[in-house]
C-alpha atoms as a PDB file:
ATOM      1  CA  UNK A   1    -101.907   6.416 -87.716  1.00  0.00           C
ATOM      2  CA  UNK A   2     -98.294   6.210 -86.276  1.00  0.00           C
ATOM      3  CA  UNK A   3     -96.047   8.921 -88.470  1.00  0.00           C
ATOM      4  CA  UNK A   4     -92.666   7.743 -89.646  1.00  0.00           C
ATOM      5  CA  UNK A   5     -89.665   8.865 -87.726  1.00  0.00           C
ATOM      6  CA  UNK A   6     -86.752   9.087 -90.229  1.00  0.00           C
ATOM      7  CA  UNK A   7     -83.772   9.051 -88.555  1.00  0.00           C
ATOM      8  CA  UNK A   8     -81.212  11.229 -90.263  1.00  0.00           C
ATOM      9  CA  UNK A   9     -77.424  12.162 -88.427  1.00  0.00           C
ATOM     10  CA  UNK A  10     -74.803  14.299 -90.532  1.00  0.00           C
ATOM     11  CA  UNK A  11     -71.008  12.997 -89.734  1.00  0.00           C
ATOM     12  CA  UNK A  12     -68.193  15.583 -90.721  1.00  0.00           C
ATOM     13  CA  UNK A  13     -65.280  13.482 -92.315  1.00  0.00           C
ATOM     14  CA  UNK A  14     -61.860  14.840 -93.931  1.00  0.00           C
ATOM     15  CA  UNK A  15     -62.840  16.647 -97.236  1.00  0.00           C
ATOM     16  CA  UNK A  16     -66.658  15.344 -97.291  1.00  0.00           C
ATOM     17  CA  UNK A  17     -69.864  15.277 -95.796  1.00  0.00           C
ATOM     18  CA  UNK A  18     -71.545  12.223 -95.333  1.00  0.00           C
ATOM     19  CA  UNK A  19     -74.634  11.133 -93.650  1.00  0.00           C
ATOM     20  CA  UNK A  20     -75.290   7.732 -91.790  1.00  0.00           C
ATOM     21  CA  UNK A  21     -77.868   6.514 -89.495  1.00  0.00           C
ATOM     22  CA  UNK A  22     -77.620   7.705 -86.461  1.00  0.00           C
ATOM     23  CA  UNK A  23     -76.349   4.578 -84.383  1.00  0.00           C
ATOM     24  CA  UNK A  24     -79.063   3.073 -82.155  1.00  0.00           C
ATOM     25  CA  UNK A  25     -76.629   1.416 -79.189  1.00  0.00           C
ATOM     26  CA  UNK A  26     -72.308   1.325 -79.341  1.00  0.00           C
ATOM     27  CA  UNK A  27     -72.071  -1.727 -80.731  1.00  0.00           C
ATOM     28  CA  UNK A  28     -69.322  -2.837 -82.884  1.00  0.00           C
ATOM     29  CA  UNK A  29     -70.607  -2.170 -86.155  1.00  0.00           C
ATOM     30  CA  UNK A  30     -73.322  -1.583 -88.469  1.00  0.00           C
ATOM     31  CA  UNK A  31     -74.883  -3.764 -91.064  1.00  0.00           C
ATOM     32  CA  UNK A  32     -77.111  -1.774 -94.257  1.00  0.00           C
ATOM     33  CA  UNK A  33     -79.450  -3.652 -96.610  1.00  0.00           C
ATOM     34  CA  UNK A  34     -79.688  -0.805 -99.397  1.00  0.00           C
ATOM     35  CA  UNK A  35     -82.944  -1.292-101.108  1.00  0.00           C
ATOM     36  CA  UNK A  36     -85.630   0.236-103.133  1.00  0.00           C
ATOM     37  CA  UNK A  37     -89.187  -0.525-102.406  1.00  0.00           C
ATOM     38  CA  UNK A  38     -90.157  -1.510-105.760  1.00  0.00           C
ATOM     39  CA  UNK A  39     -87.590  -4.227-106.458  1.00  0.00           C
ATOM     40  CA  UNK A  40     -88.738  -7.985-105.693  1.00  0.00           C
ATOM     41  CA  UNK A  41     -85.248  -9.162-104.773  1.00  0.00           C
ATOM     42  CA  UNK A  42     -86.064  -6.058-102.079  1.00  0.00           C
ATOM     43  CA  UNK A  43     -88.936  -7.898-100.593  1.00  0.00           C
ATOM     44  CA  UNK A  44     -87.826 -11.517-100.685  1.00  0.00           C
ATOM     45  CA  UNK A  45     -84.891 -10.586 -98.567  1.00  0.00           C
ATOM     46  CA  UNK A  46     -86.580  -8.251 -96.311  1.00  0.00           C
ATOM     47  CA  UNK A  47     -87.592 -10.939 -94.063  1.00  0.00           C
ATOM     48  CA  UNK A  48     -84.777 -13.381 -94.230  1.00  0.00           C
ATOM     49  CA  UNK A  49     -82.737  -9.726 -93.133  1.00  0.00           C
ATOM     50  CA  UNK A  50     -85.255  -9.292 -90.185  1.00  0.00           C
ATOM     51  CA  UNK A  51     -84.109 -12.711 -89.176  1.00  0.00           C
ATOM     52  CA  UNK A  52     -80.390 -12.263 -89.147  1.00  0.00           C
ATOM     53  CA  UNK A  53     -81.186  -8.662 -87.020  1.00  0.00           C
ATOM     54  CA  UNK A  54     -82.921 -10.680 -84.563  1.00  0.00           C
ATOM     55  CA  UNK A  55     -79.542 -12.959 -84.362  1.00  0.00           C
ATOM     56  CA  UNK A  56     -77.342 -10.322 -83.987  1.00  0.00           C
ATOM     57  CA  UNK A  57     -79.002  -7.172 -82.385  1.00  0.00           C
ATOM     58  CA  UNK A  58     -76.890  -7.458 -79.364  1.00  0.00           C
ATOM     59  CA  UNK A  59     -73.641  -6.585 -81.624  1.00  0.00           C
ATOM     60  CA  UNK A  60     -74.531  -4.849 -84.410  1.00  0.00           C
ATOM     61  CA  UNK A  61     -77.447  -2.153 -85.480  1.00  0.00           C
ATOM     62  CA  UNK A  62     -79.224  -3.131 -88.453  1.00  0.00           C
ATOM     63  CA  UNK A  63     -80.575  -0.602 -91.033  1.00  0.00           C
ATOM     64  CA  UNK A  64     -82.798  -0.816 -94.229  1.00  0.00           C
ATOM     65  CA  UNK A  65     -81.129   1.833 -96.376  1.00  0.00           C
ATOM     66  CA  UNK A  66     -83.963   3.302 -98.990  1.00  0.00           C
ATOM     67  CA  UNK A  67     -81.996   5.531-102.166  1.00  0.00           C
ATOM     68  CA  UNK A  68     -85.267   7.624-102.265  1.00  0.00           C
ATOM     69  CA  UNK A  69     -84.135   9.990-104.671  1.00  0.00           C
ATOM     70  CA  UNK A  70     -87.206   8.778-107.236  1.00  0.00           C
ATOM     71  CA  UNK A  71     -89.493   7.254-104.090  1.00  0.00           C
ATOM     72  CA  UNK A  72     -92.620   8.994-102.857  1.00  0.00           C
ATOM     73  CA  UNK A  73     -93.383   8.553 -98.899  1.00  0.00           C
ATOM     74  CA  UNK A  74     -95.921   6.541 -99.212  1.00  0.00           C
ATOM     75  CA  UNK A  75     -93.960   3.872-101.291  1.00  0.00           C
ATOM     76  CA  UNK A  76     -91.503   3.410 -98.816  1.00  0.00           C
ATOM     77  CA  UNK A  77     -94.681   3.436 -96.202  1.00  0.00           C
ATOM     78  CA  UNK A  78     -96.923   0.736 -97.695  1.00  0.00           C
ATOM     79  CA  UNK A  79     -93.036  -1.468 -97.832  1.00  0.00           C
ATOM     80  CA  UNK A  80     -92.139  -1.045 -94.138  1.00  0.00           C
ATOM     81  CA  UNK A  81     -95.901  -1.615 -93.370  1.00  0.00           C
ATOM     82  CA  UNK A  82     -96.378  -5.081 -95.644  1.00  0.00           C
ATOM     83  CA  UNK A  83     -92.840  -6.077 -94.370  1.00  0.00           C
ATOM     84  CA  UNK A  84     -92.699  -5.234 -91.482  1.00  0.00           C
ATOM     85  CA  UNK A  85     -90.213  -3.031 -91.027  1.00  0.00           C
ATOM     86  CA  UNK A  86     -89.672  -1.397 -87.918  1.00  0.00           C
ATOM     87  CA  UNK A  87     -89.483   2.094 -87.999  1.00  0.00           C
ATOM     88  CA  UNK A  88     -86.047   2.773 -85.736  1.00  0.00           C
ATOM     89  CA  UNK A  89     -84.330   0.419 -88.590  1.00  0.00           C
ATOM     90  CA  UNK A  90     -85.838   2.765 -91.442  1.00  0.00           C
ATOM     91  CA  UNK A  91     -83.096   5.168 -93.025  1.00  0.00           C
ATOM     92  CA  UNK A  92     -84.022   7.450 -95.679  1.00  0.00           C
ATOM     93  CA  UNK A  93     -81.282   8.213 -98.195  1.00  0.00           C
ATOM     94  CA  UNK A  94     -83.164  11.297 -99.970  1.00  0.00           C
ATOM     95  CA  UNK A  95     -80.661  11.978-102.127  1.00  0.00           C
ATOM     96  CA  UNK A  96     -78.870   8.824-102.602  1.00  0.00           C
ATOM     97  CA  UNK A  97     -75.950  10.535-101.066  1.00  0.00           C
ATOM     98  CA  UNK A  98     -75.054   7.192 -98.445  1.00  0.00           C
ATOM     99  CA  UNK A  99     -75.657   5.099-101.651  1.00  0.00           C
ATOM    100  CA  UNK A 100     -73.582   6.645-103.893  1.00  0.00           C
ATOM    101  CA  UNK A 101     -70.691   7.397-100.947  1.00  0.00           C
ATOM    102  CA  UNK A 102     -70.826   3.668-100.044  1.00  0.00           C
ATOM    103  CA  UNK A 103     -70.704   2.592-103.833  1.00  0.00           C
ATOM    104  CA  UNK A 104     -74.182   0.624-103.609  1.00  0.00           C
ATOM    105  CA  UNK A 105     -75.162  -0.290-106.863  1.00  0.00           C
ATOM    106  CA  UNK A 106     -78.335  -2.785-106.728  1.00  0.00           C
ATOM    107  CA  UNK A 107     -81.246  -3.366-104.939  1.00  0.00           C
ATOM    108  CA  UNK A 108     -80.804  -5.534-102.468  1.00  0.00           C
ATOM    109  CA  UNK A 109     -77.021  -4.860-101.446  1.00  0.00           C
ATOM    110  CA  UNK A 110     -75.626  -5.615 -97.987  1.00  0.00           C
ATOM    111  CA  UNK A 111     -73.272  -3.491 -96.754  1.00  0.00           C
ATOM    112  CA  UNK A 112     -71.251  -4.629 -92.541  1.00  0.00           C
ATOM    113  CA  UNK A 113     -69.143  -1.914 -91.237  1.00  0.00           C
ATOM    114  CA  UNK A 114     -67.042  -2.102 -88.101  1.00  0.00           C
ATOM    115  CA  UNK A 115     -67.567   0.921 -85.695  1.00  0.00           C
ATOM    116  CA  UNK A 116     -64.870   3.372 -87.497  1.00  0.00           C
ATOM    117  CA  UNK A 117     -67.374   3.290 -90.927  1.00  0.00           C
ATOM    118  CA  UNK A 118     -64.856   0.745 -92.846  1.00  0.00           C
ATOM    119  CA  UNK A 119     -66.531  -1.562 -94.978  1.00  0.00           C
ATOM    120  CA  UNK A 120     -66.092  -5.147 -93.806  1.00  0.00           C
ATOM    121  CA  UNK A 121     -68.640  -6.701 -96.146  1.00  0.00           C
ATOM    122  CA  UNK A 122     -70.306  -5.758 -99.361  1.00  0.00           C
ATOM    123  CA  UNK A 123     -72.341  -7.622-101.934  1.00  0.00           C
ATOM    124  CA  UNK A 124     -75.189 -10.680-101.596  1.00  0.00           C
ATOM    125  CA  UNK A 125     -77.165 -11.888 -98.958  1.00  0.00           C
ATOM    126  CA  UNK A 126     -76.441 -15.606-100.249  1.00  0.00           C
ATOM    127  CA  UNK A 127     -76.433 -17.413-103.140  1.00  0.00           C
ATOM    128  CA  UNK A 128     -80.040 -18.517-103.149  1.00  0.00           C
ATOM    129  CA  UNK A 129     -80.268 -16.350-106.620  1.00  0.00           C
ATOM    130  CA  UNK A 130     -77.765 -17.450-108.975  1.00  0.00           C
ATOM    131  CA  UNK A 131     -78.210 -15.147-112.109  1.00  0.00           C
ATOM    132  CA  UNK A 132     -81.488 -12.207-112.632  1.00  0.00           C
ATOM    133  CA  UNK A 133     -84.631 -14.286-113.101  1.00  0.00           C
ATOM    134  CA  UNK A 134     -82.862 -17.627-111.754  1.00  0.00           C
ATOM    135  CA  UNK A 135     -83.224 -18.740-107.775  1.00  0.00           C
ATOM    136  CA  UNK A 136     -82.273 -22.124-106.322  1.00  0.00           C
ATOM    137  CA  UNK A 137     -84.802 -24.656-105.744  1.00  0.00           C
ATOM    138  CA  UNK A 138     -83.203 -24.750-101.845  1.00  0.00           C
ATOM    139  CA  UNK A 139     -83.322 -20.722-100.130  1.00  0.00           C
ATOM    140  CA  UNK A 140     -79.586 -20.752 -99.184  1.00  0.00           C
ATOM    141  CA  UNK A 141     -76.649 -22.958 -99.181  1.00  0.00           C
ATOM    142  CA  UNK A 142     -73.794 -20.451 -98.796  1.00  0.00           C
ATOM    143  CA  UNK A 143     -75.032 -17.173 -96.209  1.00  0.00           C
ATOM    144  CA  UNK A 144     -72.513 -15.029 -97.336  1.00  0.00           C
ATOM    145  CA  UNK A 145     -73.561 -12.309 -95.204  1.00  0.00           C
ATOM    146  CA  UNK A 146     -74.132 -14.340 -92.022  1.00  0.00           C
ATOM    147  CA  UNK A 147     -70.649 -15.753 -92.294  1.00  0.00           C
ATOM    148  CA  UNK A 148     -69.017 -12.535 -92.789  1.00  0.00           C
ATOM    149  CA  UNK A 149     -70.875 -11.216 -89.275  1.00  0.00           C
ATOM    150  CA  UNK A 150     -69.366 -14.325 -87.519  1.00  0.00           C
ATOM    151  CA  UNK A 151     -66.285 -13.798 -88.956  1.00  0.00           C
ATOM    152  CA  UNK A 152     -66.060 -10.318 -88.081  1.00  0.00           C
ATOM    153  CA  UNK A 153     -67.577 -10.746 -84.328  1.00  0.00           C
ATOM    154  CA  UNK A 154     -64.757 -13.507 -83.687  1.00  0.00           C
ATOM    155  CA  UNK A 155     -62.152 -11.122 -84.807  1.00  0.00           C
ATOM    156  CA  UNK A 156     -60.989 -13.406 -87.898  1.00  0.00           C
ATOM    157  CA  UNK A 157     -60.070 -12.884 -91.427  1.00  0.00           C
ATOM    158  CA  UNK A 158     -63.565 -12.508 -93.660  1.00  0.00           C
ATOM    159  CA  UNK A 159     -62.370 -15.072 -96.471  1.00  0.00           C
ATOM    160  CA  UNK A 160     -64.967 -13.618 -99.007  1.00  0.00           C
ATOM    161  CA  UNK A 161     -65.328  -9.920 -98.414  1.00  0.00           C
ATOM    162  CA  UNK A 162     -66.980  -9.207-101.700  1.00  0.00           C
ATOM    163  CA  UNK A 163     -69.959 -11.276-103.395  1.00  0.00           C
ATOM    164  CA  UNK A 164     -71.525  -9.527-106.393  1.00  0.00           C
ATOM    165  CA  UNK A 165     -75.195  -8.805-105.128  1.00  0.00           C
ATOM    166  CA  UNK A 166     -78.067  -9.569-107.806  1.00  0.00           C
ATOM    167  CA  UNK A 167     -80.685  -7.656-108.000  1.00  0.00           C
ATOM    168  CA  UNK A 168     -82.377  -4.046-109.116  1.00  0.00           C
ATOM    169  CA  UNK A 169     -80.112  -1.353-110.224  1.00  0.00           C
ATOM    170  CA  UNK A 170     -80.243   1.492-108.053  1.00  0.00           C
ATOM    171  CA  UNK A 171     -81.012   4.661-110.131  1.00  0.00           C
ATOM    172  CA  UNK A 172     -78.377   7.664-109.156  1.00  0.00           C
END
């Protein structure tokens, strides 16, 4: 059985310490899906997020950001395996220290950064779930995170920066 590489990289910044995935190509930014394994919003997106890496590999690196703070190994395991998830994407917040620093809140969360670390993007995937317990009858009319990655690759304004993402909350 293959082991798990988690790929941890501490980055010194003024006054804190902060740790990130350690960034697989130079591309021109970084998009996080911060999850937990045990949410279902988690693993209805996990694909559609595969997907959109596939799309955009070339100019971005894609991670699945796991709080694990309350997660055993093997959780996170048996997720990456019935997903999957390939390992190099994997990023194992232990402590919930990248979660808390980048304000995630709920499970799933999607988080684009340009190469200095600034946030470019934060909230829902799309609007396919409207409220907790209610999803559309059609998966997606409005890709808020896909737009936001074309917007930001063409070097325009992102018109909707911020969606509130729906979901799990992520215990700190």
């Amino acid at each position: 059985m293959k082991s798990i590489n988690y790929i941890l990289c501490l980055f010194a910044f003024v006054g804190c310490s902060q740790v990130w995935p350690k960034k697989i190509h130079q591309k021109k930014g970084q998009v996080f899906m911060v999850m937990v394994p045990d949410c279902p919003l988690s693993q209805s997106y996990s694909t559609p997020f595969l997907r959109l890496k596939k799309k955009y590999e070339n100019s971005l690196d894609f991670f699945l950001v796991v709080p694990a703070k309350f997660y055993q190994k093997n959780e996170i395991k048996n997720f990456i395996n019935m997903y999957n998830i390939p390992e190099n994407m994997l990023f194992i917040d232990k402590n919930n220290q990248l979660a808390s620093e980048i304000n995630a809140t709920i499970s799933p969360e999607f988080f684009l950064f340009d190469s200095a670390k600034n946030v470019k993007y934060q909230g829902a995937f799309d609007d396919w779930v409207e409220d907790l317990g209610s999803k559309r009858i059609v998966r997606k009319t409005n890709n808020f995170l896909s737009l936001a990655i074309d917007s930001f690759l063409n070097g325009t304004r992102i018109k909707n920066a911020y969606k509130q993402a729906e979901g799990c909350y992520i215990e700190y």
